[in-house]
N, C-alpha and C. Protein backbone atom coordinates (compact mmCIF):
# COMPACT_ATOMS: atom_id res chain seq x y z
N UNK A 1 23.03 11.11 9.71
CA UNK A 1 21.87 10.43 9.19
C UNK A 1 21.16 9.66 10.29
N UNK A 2 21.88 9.04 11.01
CA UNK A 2 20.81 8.24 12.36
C UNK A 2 20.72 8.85 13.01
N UNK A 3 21.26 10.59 13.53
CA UNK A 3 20.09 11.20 14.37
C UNK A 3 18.79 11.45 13.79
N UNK A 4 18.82 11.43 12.67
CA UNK A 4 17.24 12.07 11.92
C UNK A 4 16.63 10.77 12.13
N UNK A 5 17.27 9.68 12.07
CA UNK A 5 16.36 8.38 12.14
C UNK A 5 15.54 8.23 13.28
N UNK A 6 16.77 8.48 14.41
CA UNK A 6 16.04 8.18 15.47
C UNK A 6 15.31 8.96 16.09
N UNK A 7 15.05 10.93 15.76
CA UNK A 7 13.91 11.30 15.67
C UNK A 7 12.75 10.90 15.33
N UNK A 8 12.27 10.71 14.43
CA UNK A 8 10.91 9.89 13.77
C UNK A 8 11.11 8.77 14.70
N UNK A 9 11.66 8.02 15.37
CA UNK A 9 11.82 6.34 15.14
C UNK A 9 10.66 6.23 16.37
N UNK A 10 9.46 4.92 15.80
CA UNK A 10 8.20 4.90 16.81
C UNK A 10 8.09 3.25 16.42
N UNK A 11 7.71 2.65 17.45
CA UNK A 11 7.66 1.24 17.51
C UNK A 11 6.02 1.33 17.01
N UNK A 12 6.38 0.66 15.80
CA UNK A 12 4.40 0.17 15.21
C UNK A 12 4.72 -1.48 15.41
N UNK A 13 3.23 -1.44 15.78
CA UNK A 13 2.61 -2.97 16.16
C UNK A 13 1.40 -2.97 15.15
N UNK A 14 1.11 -4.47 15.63
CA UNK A 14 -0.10 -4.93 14.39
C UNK A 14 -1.19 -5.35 15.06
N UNK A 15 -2.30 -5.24 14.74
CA UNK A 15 -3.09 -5.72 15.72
C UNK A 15 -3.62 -6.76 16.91
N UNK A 16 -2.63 -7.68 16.36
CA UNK A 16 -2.09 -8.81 17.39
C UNK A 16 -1.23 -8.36 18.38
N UNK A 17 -1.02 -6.83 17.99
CA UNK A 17 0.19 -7.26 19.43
C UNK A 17 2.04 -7.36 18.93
N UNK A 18 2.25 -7.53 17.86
CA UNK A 18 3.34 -8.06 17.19
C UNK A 18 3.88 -7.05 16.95
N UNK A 19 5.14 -6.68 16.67
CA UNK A 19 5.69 -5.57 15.83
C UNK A 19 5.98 -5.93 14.54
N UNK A 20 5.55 -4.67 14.09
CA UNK A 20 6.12 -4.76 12.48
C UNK A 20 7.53 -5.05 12.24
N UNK A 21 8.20 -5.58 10.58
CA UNK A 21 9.77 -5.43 10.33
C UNK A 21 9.57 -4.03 9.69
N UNK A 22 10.68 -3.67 10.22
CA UNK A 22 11.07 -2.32 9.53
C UNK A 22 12.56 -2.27 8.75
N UNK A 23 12.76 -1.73 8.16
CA UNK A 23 13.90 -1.04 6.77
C UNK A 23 13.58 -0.17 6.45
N UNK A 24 14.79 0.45 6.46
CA UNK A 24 15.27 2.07 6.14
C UNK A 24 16.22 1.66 4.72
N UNK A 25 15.67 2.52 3.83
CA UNK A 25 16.97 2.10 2.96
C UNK A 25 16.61 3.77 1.86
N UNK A 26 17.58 3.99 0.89
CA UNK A 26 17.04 4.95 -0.29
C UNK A 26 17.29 4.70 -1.54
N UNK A 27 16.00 5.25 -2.61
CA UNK A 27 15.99 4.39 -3.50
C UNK A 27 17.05 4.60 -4.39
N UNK A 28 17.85 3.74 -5.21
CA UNK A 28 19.22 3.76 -5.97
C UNK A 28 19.99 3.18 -5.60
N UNK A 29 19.89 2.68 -4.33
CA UNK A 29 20.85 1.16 -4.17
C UNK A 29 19.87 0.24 -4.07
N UNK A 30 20.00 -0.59 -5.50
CA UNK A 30 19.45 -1.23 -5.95
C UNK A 30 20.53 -2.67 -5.43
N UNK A 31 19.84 -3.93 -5.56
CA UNK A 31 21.00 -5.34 -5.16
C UNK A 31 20.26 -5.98 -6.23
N UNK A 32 19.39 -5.35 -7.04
CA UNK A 32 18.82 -5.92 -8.01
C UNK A 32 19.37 -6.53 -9.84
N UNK A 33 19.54 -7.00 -10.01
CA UNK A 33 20.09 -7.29 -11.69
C UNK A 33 19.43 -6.34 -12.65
N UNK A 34 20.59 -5.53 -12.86
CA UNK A 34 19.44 -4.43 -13.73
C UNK A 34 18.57 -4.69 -14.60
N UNK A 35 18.89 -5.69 -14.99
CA UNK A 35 17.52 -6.83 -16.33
C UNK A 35 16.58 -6.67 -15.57
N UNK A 36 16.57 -6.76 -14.39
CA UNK A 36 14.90 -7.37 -13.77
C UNK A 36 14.40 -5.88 -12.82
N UNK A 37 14.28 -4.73 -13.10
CA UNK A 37 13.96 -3.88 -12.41
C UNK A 37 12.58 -3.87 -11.96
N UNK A 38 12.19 -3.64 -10.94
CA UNK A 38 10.74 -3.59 -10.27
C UNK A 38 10.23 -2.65 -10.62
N UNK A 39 9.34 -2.97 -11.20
CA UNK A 39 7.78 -2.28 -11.80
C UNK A 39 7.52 -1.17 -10.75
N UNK A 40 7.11 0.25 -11.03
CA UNK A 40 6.51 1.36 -10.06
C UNK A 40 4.99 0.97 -10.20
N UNK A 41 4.85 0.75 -8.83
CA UNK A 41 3.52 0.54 -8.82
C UNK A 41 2.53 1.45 -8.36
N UNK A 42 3.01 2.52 -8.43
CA UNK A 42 1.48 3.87 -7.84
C UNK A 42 2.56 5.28 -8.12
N UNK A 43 1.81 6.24 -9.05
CA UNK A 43 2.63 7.25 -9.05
C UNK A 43 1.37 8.70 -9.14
N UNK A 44 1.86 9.58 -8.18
CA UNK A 44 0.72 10.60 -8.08
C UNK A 44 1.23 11.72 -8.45
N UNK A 45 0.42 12.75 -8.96
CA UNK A 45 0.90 14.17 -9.29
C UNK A 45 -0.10 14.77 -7.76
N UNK A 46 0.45 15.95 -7.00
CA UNK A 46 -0.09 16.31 -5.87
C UNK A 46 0.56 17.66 -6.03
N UNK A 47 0.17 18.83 -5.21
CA UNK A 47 0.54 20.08 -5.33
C UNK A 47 0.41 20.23 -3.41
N UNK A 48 2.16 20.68 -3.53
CA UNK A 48 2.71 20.45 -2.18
C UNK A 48 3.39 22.15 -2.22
N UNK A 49 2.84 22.95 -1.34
CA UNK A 49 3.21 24.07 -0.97
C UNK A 49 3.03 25.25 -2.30
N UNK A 50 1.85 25.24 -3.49
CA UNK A 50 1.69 25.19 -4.50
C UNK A 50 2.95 24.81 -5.72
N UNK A 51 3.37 23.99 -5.43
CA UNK A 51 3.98 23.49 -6.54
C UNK A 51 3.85 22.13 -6.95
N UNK A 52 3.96 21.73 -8.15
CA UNK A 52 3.17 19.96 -8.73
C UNK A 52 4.79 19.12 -8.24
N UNK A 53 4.22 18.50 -7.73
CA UNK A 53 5.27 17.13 -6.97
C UNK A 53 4.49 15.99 -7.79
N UNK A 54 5.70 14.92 -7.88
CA UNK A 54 4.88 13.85 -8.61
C UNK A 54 5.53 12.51 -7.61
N UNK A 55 4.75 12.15 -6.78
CA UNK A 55 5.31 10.70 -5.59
C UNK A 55 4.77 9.74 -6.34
N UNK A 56 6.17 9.03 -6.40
CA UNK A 56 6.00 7.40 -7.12
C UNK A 56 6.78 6.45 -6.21
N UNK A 57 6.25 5.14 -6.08
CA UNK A 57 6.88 4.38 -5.56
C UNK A 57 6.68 2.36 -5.79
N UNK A 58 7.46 2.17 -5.83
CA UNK A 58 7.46 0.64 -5.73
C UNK A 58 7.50 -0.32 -4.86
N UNK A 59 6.56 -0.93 -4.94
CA UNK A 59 6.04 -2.06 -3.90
C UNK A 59 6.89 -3.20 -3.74
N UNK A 60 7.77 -3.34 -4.88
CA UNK A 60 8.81 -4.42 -5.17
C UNK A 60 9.88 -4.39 -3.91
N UNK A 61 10.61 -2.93 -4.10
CA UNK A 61 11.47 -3.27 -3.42
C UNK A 61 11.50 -1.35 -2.50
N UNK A 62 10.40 -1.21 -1.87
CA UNK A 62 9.82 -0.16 -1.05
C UNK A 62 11.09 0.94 -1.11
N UNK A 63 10.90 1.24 -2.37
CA UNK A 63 11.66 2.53 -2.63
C UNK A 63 10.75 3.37 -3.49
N UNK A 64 10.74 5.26 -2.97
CA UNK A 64 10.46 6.05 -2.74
C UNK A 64 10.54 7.50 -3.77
N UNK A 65 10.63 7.80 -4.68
CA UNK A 65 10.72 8.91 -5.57
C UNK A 65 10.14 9.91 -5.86
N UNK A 66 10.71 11.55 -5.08
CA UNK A 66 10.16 12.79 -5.63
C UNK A 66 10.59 13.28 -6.59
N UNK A 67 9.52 13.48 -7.56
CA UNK A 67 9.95 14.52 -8.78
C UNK A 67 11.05 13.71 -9.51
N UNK A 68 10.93 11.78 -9.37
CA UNK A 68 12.47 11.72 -9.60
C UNK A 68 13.60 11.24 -8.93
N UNK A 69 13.43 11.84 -7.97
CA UNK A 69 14.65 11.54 -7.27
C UNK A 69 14.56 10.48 -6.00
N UNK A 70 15.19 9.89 -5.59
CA UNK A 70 14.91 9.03 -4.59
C UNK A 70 15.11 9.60 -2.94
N UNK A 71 14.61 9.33 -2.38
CA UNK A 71 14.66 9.77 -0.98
C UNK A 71 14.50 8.75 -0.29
N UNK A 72 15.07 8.68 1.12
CA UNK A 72 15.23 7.99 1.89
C UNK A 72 13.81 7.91 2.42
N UNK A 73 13.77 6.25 2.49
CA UNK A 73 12.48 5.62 3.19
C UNK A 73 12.57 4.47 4.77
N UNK A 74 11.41 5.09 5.57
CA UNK A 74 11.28 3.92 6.78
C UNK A 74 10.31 3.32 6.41
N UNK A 75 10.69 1.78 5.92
CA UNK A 75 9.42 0.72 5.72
C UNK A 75 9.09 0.22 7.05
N UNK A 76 7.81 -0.17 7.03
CA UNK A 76 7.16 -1.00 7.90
C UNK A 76 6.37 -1.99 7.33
N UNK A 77 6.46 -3.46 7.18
CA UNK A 77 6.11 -4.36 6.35
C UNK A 77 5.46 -5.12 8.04
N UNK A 78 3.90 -5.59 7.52
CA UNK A 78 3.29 -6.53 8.53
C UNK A 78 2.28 -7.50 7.77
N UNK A 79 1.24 -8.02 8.67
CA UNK A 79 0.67 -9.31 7.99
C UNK A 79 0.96 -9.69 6.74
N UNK A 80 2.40 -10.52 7.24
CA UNK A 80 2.95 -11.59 6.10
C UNK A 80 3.28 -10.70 5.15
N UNK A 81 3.79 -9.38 4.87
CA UNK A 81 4.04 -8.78 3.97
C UNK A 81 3.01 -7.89 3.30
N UNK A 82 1.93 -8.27 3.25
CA UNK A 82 0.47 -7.74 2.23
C UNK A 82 0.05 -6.12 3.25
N UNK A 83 1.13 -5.64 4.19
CA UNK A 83 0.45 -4.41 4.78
C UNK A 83 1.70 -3.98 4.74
N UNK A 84 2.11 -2.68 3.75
CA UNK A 84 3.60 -1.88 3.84
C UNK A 84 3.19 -0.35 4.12
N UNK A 85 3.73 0.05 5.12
CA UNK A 85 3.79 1.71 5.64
C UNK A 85 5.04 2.07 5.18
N UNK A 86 5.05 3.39 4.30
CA UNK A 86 6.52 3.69 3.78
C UNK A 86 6.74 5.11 4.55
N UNK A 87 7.42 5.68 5.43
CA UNK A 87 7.01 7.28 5.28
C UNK A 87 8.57 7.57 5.13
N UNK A 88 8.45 8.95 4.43
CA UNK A 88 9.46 9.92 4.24
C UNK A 88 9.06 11.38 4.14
N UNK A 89 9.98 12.05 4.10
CA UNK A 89 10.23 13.78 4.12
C UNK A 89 10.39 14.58 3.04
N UNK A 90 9.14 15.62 2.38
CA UNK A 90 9.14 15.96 0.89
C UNK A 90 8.82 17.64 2.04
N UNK A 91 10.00 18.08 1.49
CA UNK A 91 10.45 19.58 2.30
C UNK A 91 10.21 19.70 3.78
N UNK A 92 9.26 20.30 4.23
CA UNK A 92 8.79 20.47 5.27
C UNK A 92 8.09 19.39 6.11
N UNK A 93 7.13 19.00 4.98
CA UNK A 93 5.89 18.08 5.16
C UNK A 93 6.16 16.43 5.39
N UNK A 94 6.13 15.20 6.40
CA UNK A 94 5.71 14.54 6.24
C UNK A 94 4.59 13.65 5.51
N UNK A 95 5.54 12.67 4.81
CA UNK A 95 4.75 11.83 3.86
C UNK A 95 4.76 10.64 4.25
N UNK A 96 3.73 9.51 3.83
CA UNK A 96 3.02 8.35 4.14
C UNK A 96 2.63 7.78 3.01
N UNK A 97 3.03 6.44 2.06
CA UNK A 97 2.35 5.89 1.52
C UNK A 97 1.94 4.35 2.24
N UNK A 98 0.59 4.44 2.21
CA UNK A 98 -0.26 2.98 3.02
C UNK A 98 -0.22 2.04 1.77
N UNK A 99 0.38 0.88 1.51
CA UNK A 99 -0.10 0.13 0.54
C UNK A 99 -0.37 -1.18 0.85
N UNK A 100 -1.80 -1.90 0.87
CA UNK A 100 -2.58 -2.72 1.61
C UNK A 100 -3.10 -3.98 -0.02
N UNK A 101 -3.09 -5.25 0.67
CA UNK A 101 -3.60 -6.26 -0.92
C UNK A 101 -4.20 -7.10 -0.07
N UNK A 102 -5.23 -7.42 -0.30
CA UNK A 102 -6.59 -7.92 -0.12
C UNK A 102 -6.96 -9.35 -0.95
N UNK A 103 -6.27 -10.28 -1.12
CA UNK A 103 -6.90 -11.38 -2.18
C UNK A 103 -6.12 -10.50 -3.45
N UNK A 104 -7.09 -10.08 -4.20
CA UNK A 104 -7.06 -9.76 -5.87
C UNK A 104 -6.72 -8.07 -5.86
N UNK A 105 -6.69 -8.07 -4.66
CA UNK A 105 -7.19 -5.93 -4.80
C UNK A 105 -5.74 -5.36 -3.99
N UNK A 106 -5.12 -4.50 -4.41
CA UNK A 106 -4.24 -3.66 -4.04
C UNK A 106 -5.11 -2.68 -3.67
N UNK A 107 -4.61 -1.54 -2.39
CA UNK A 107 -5.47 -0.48 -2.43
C UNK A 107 -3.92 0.47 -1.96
N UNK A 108 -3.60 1.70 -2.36
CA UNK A 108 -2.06 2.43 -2.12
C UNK A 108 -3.19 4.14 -2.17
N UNK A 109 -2.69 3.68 -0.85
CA UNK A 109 -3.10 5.46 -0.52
C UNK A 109 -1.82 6.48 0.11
N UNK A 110 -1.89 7.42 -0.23
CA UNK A 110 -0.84 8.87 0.14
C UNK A 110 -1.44 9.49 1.15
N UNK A 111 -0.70 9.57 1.83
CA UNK A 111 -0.69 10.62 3.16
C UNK A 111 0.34 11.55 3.07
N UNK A 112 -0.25 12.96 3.04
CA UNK A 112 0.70 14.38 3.61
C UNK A 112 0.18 14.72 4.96
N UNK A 113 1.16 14.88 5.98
CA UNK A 113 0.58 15.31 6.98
C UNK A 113 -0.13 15.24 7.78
N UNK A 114 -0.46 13.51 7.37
CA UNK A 114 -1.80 12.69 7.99
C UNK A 114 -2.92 13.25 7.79
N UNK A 115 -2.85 14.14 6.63
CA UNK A 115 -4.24 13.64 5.54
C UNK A 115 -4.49 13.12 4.04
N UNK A 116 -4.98 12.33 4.12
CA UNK A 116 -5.23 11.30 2.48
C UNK A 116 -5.11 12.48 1.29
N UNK A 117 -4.19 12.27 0.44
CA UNK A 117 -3.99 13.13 -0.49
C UNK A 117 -4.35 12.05 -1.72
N UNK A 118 -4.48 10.83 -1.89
CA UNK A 118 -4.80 10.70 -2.94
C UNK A 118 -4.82 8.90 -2.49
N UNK A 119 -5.88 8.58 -3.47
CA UNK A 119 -6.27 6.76 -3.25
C UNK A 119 -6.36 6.15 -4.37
N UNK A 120 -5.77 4.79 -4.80
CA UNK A 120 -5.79 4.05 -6.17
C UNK A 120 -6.35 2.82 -5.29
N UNK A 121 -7.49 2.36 -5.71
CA UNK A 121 -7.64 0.94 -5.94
C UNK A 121 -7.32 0.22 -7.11
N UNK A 122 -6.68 -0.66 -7.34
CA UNK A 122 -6.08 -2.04 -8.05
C UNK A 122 -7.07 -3.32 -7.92
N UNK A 123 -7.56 -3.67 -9.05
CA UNK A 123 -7.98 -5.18 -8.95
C UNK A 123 -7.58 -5.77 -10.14
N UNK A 124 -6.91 -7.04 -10.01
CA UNK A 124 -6.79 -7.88 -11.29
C UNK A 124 -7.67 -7.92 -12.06
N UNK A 125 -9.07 -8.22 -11.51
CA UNK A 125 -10.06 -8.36 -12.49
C UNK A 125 -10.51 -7.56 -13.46
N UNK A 126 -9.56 -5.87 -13.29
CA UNK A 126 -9.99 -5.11 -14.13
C UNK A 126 -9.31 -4.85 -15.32
């Protein structure tokens, strides 16, 4: 498992100059009280090599789910938390979810392959 890590493994910085924190973890080890499970906060249906994939994930505690199942994730958490880069591996293809909060506005965009496969804006006010 940590040779595959340390393939991918790339030092991200923030625009200051700073490095991001990063965590690797996969979703199902939970340290959570099962009473209080974290809300999925963005879940997409996408068609990956023609077949319907459905990527969901939670902002709570940056864990990762295809079709379901959990897969191993590299977080990158920066400014103060409100900027999380998640990426992981759905077959072939590299995946990316960007999830960015602004004041009142969440914005969680998907990346395959480093191109935008799909964008949710979030505002309380709505």
């Amino acid at each position: 498992m940590s040779i595959l890590l340390m393939a991918r493994r790339r030092r991200r910085k923030t625009t200051d100059g700073k490095a991001k924190q990063r965590a690797i973890r996969k979703a199902g080890f939970c340290l959570y009280d099962s009473k209080a499970k974290p809300l999925l906060t963005k879940a997409w249906e996408v068609s990956i090599d023609g077949s319907n994939c459905r990527v969901s994930f939670s902002r709570d505690n940056l864990h990762v789910w295809i079709n379901g199942e959990p897969v191993e994730v590299t977080a990158y958490i920066s400014d103060q938390g409100m900027d999380v880069d998640l990426y992981f591996d759905v077959t072939t293809h590299k995946g990316h979810i960007f999830s960015d909060v602004e004041g009142s506005e969440m914005t969680n965009t998907l990346y395959m392959d480093d191109d935008i496969v799909a964008q949710h804006q979030f505002s309380e006010k709505n």
